[in-house]
N, C-alpha and C. Protein backbone atom coordinates (compact mmCIF):
# COMPACT_ATOMS: atom_id res chain seq x y z
N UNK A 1 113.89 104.42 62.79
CA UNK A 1 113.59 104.33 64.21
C UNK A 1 114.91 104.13 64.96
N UNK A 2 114.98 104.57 66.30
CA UNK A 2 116.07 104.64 67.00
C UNK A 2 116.34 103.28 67.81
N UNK A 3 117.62 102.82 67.66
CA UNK A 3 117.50 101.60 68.25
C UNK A 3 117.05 101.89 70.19
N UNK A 4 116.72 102.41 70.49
CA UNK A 4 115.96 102.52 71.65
C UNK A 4 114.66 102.56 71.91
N UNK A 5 114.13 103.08 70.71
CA UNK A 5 112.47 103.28 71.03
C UNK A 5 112.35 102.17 69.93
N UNK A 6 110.56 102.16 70.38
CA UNK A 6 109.88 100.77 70.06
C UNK A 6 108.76 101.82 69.30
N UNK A 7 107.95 100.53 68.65
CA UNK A 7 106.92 101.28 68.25
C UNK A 7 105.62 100.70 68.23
N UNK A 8 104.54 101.47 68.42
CA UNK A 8 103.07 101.15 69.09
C UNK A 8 102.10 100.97 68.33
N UNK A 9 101.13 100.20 68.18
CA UNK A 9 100.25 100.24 67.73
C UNK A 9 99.05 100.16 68.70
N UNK A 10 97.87 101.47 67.90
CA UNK A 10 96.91 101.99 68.71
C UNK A 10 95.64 101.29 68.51
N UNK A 11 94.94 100.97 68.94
CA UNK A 11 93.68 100.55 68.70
C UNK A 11 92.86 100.74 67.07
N UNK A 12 93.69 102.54 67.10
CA UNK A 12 93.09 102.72 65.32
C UNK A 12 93.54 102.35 64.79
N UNK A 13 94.77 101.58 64.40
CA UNK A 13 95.79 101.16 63.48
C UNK A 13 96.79 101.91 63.46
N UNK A 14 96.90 102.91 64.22
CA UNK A 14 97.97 104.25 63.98
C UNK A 14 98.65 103.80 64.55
N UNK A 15 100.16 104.31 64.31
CA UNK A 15 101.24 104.02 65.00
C UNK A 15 102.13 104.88 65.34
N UNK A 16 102.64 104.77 66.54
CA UNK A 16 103.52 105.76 66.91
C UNK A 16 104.46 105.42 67.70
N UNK A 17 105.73 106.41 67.52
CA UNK A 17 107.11 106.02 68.28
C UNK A 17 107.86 106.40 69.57
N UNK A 18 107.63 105.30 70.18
CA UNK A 18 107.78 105.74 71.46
C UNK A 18 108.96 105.13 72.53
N UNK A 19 109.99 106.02 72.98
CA UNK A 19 111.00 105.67 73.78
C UNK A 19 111.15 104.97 75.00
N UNK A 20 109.34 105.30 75.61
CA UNK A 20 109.42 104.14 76.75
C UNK A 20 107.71 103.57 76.94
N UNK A 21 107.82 102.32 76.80
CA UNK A 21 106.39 102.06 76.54
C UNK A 21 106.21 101.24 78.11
N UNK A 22 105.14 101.71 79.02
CA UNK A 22 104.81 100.93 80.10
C UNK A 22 103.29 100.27 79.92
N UNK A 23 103.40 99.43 80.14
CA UNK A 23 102.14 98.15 80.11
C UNK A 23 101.80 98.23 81.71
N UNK A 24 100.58 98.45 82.30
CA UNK A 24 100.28 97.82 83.29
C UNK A 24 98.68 97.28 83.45
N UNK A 25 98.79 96.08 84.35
CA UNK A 25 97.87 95.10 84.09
C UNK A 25 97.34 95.44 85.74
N UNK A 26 95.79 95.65 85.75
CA UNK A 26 95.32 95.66 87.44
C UNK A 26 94.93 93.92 87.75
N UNK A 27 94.33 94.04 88.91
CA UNK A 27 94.34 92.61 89.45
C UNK A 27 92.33 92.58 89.82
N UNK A 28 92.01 91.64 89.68
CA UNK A 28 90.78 91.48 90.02
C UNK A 28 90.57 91.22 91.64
N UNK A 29 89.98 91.78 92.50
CA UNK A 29 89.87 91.04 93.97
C UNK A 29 89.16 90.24 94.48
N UNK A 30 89.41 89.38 95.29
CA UNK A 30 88.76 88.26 95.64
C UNK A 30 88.12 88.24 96.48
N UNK A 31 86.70 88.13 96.37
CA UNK A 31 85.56 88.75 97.16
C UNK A 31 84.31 87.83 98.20
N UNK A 32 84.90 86.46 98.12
CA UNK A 32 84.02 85.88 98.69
C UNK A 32 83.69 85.57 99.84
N UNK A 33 84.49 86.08 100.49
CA UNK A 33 84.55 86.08 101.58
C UNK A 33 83.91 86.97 101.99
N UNK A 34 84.47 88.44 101.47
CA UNK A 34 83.13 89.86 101.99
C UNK A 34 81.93 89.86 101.96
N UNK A 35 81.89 89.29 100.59
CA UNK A 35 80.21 88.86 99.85
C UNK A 35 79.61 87.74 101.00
N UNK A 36 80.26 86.28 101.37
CA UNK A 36 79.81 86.06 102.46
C UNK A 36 79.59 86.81 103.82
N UNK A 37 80.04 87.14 104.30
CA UNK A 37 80.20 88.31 105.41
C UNK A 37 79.02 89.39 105.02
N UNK A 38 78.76 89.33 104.00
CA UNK A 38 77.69 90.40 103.84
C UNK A 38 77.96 91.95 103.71
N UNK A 39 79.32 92.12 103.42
CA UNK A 39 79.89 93.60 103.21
C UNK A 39 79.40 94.07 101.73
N UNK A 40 79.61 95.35 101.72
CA UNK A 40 79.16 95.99 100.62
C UNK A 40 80.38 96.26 99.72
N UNK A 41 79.82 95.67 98.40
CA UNK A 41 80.71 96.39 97.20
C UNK A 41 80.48 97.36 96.23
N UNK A 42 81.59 97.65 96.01
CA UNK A 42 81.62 99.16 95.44
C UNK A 42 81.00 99.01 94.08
N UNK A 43 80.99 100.06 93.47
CA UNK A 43 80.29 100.35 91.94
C UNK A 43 81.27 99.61 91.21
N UNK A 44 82.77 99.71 91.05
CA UNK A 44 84.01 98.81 90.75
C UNK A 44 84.10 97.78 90.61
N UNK A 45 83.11 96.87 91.53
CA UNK A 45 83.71 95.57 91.87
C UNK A 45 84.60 94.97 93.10
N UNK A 46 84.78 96.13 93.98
CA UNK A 46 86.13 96.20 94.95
C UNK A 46 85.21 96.53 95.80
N UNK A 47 86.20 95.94 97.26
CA UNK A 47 85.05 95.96 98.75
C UNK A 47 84.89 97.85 98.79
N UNK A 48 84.05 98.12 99.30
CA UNK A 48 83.51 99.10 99.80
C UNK A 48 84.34 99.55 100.93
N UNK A 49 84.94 100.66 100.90
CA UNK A 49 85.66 100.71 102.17
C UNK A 49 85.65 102.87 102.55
N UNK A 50 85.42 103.39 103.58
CA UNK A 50 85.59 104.72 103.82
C UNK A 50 87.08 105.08 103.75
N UNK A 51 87.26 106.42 103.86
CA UNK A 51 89.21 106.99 103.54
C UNK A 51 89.73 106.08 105.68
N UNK A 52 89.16 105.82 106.14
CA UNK A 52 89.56 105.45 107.17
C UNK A 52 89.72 103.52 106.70
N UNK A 53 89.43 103.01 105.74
CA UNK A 53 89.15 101.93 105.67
C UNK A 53 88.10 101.21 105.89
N UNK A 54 87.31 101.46 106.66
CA UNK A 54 86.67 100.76 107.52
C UNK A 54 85.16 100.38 106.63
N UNK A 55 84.79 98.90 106.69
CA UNK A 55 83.46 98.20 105.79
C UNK A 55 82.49 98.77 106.06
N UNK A 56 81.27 98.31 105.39
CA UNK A 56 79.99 98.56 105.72
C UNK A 56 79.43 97.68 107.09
N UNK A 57 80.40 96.90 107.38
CA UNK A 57 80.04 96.06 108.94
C UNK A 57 81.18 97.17 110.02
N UNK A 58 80.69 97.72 110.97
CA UNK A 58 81.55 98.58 112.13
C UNK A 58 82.45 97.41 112.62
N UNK A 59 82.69 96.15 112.28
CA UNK A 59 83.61 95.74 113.18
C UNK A 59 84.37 95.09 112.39
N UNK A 60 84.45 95.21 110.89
CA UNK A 60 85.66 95.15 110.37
C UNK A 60 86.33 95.80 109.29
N UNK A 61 87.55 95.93 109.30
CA UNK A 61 87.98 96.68 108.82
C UNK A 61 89.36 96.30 107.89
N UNK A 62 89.56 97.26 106.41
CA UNK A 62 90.13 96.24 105.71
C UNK A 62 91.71 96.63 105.44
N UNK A 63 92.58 96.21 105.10
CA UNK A 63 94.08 96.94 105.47
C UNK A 63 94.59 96.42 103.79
N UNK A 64 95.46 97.69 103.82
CA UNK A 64 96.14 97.74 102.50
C UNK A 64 97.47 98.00 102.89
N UNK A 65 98.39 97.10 101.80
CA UNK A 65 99.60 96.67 101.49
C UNK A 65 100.41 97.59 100.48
């Protein structure tokens, strides 16, 4: 193995060699507030929101970072 690459192990036991291994971890969202408010959540788990943003309540609306 090359001192640059690392090496993986797969769920099957297989292994393989790989030069750049990225890990990423999502985040759970925190919903109690919507759920109070009475907004709708998605099939996901995540607020419900249209490509405009905007909730299942017309007067609020949710903004991404």
């Amino acid at each position: 193995m090359h001192a640059d690459s690392a090496e993986v192990e797969l769920s099957s036991a297989s292994r393989i060699r790989a030069d750049l291994v990225l890990v990423s971890v999502g985040v759970r969202p925190e919903l109690s507030l919507a759920k109070n408010a009475g907004l709708a959540i998605g099939a996901t788990g995540g607020l419900l929101v249209d490509e405009f943003l905007r909730t299942s309540d017309p007067g609020i609306w949710a903004a991404a970072t």
